[in-house]
Protein backbone atom coordinates (compact mmCIF):
# COMPACT_ATOMS: atom_id res chain seq x y z
CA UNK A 1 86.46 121.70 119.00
CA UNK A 2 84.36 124.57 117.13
CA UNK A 3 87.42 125.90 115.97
CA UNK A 4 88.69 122.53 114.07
CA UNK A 5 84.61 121.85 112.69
CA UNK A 6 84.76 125.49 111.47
CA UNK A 7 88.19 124.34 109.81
CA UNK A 8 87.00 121.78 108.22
CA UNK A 9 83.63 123.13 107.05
CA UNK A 10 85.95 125.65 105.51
CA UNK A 11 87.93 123.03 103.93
CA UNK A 12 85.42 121.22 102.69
CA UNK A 13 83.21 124.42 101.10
CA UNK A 14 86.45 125.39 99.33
CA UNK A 15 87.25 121.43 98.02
CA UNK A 16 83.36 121.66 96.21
CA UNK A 17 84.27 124.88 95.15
CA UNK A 18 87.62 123.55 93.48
CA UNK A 19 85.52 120.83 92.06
CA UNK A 20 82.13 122.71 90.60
CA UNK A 21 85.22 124.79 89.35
CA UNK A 22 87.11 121.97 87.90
CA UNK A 23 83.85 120.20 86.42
CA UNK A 24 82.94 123.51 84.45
CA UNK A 25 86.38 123.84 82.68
CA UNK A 26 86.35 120.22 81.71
CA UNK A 27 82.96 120.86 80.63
CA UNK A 28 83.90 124.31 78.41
CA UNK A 29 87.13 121.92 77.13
CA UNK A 30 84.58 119.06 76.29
CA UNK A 31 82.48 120.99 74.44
CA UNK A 32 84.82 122.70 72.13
CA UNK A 33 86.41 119.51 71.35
CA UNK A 34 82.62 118.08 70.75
CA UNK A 35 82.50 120.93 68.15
CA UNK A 36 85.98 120.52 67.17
CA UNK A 37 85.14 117.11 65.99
CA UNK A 38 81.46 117.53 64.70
CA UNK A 39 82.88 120.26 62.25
CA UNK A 40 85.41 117.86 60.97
CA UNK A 41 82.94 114.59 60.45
CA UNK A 42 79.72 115.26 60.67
CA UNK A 43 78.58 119.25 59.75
CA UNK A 44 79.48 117.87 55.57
CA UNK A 45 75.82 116.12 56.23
CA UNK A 46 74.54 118.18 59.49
CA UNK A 47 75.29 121.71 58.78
CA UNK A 48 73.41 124.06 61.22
CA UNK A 49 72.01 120.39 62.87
CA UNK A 50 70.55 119.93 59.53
CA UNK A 51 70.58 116.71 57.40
CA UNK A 52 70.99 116.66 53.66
CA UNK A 53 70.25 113.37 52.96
CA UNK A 54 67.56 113.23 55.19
CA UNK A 55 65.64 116.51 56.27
CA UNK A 56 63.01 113.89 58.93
CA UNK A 57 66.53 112.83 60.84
CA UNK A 58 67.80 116.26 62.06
CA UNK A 59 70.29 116.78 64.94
CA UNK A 60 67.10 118.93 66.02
CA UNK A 61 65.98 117.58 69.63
CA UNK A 62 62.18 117.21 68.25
CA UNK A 63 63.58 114.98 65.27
CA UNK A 64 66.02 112.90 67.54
CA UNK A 65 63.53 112.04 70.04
CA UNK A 66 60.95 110.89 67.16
CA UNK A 67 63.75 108.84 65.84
CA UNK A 68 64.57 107.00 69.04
CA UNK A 69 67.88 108.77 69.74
CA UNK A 70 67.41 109.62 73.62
CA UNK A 71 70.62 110.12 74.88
CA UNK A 72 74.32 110.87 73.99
CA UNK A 73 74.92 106.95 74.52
CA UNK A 74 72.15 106.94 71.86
CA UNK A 75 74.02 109.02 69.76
CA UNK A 76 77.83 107.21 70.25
CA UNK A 77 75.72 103.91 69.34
CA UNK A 78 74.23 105.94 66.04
CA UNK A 79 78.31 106.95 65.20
CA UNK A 80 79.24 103.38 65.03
CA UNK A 81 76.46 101.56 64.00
CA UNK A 82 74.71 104.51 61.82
CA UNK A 83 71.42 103.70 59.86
CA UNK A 84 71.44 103.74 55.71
CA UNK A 85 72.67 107.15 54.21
CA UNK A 86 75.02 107.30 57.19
CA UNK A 87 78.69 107.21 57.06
CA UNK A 88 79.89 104.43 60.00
CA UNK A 89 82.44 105.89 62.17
CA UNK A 90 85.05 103.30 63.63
CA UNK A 91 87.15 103.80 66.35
CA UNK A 92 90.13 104.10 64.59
CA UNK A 93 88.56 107.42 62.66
CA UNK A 94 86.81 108.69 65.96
CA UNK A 95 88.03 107.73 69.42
CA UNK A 96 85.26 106.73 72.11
CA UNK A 97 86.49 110.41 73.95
CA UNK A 98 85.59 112.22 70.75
CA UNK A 99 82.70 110.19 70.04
CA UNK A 100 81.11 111.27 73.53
CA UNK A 101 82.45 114.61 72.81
CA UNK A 102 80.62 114.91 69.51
CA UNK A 103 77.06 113.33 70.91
CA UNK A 104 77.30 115.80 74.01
CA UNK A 105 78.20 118.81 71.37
CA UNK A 106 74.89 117.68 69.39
CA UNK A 107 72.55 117.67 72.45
CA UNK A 108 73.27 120.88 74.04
CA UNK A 109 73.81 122.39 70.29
CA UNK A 110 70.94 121.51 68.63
CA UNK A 111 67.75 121.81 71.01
């Protein structure tokens, strides 16, 4: 009986192992896509987490709270329904995958 609950201890410590593992490459993969996409549609207007048209409405985490914009839902919501000066993203242009890849780029970019 010890022998089969040190077993499966063992199997389970190596199954959250395989998945922390797992989580962090999908993660690193997620990220550079985020980027990926950000440098293709937004950086034009957000360079550095910048914005040209509007320097109040940074990417900055200071500006985005002040402006409402809590979350990376927040920001996926922002893509497709943007505010005036903003280019609105459709799904067609951006895919919901690299929408949420972009929003999760900007708030672990642009603290």
């Amino acid at each position: 009986m010890k022998k089969f609950l040190a077993i499966s201890v063992a199997a389970l410590a190596l199954c959250a192992f395989i998945a922390v593992g797992s989580m962090a490459a999908e993660e690193k993969t997620m990220k550079a896509s985020g980027e990926k996409e950000f440098n293709e549609h937004c950086a034009v207007c957000h360079p550095a987490g910048g914005n040209i048209i509007d320097s109040a409405k940074t990417l900055k985490k200071k500006d985005l709270d002040a402006n409402g914009i809590k979350t990376s839902a927040d920001i996926v919501k922002l893509i497709r329904n943007p505010k005036a000066g903003m280019t609105k993203f459709g799904k067609k242009t951006i895919s919901d995958k690299n929408a949420k890849a972009i929003a999760g780029y900007i708030m672990t970019t642009f603290k």
